[in-house]
Structure formats: structure tokens, C-alpha cells
Protein backbone atom coordinates (compact mmCIF):
# COMPACT_ATOMS: atom_id res chain seq x y z
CA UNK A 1 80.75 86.48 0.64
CA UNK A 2 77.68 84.58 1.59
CA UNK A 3 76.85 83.23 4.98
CA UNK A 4 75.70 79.62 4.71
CA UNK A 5 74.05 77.87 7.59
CA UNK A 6 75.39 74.88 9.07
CA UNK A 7 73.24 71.52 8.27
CA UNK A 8 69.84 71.48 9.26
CA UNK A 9 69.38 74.99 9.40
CA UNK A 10 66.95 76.52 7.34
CA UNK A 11 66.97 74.67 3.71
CA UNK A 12 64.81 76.62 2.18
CA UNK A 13 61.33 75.10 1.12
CA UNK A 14 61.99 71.69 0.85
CA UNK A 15 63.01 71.65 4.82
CA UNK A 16 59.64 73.32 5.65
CA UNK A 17 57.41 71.00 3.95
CA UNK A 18 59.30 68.49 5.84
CA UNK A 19 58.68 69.87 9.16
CA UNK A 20 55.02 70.37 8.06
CA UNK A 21 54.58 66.58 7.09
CA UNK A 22 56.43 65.79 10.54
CA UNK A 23 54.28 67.56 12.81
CA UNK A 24 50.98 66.39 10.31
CA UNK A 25 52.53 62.71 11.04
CA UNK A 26 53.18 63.24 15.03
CA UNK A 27 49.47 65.09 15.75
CA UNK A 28 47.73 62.21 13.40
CA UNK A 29 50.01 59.71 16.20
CA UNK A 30 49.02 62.18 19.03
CA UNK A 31 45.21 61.63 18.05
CA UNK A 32 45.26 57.83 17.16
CA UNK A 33 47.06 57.14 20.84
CA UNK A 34 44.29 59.68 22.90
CA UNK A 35 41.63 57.51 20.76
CA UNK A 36 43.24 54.61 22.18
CA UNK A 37 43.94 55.54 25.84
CA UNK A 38 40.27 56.75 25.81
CA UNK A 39 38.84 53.31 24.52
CA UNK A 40 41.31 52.06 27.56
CA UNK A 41 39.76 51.18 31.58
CA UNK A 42 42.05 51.28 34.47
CA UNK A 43 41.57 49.25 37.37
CA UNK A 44 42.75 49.90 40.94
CA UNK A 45 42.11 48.71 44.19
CA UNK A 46 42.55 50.00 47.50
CA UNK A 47 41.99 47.97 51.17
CA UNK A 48 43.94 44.95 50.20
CA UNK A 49 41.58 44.53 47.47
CA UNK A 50 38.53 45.13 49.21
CA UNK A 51 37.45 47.62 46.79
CA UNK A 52 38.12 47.95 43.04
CA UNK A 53 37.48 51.06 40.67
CA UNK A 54 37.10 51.14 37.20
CA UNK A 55 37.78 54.18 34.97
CA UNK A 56 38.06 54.89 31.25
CA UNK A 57 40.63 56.73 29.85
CA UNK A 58 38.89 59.86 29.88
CA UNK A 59 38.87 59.52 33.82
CA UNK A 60 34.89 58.68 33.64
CA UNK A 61 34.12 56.45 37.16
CA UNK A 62 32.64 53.34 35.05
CA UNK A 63 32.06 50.86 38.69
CA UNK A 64 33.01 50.44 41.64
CA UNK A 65 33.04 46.74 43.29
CA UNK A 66 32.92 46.34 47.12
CA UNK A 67 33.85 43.42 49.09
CA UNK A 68 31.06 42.66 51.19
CA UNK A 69 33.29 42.74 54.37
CA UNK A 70 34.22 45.87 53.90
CA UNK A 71 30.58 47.03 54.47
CA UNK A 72 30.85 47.90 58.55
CA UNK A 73 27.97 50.12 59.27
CA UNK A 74 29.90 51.16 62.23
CA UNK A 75 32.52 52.71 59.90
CA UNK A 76 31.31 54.33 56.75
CA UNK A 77 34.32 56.87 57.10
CA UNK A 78 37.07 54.11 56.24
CA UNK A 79 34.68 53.28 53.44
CA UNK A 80 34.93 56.49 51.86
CA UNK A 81 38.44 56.67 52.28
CA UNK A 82 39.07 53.45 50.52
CA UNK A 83 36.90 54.84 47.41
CA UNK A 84 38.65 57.78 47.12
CA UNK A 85 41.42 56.56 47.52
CA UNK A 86 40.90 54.12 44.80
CA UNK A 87 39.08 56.05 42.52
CA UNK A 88 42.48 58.64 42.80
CA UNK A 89 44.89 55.19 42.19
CA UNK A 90 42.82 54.64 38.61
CA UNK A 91 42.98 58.82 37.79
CA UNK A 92 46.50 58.32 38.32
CA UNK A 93 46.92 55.31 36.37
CA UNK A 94 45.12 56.91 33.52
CA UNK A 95 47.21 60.10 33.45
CA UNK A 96 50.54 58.33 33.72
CA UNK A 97 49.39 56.04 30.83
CA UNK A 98 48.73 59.07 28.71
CA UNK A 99 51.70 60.77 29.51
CA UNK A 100 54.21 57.68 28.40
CA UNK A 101 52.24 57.58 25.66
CA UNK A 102 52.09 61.46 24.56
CA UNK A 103 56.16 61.32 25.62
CA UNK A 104 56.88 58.30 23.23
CA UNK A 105 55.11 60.15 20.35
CA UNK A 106 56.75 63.59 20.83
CA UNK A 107 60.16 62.44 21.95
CA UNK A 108 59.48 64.66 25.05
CA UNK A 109 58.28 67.34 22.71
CA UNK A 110 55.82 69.73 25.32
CA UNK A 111 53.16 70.08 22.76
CA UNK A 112 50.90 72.72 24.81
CA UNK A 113 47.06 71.71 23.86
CA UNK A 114 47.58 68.37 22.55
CA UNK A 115 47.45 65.91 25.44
């Protein structure tokens, strides 16, 4: 008597080249969106506004705009606190973007290397 596998398991041929097209289809979607989301800027601000922070999608600092009242010689410290702070807002942006993105495509799939 032969064993048979319940549906969806194994198939013979047929199945695999399905699989194959599949995961062709998902990394040509996985390479279209990382085209996109790198084409993409994020902007943040930090300090009420006082400063804002541009970034692409590959996390490259494109500008940063400063509020001329923020500029208090007296306090360059809160200054550079507000940038980074900022400039970390936008990185997080970016990769939170991505990873909706990625997700959506894979269905939650952890595809290590692609994203």
C-alpha cells in the first residue's frame, strides 16, 4: 500500500515550479518596493518643530532646517540634542516604512538577506 500525502504536500514537479515562480514573483515585489522606499524622503522634526530632518530611504541625511530661534549660542548642547534626536525620528521612520512594506510582500515571511 502506498502512502499518499495529504494536499499540498509534495506534488511532484508541477508543485515545485510553482513554489519557484512564487518566490521569483515575491523577490521581483521585494526589489520593486526597496526601489521605491529608497526613491522615498522622510521628514521629522524634533523641538516643537524647531528643527526638521530629511532622509532618503536608504537613511542618507539629505538637510537639515533650523529655526532661527533655536540658534542660542549659550546652548549648543540642546542643539545637538534636537538633531539627533531628529535625525534618529527620520531613521526610524524609514525602517518602519520598510518593514510594513517587506511584511506586506512576504506575509510575515523572515526572508534573511532580502530587506
Amino acid at each position: 500500500m502506498k502512502a499518499r500525502l495529504p494536499q499540498g504536500m509534495g506534488g511532484g514537479p508541477s508543485n515545485m515550479n510553482q513554489m519557484i515562480r512564487q518566490a521569483q514573483k515575491m523577490q521581483e515585489e521585494m526589489t520593486k518596493a526597496q526601489e521605491e522606499i529608497n526613491a522615498k524622503e522622510y521628514v521629522t522634526t524634533s523641538g516643537g518643530g524647531m528643527i526638521e530632518v530629511t532622509i532618503t530611504g536608504k537613511k542618507e541625511l539629505k538637510s537639515v532646517k533650523l529655526k532661527p530661534e533655536v540658534v542660542d549660542p549659550e546652548d549648543i548642547e540642546m542643539l545637538e540634542d534636537l538633531i539627533v534626536a531628529a535625525v534618529n525620528e527620520a531613521i526610524r521612520t524609514a525602517e518602519e516604512d520598510s518593514a510594513k512594506r517587506m511584511e506586506k510582500i512576504t506575509g510575515g515571511l523572515n526572508v534573511p538577506g532580502m530587506f
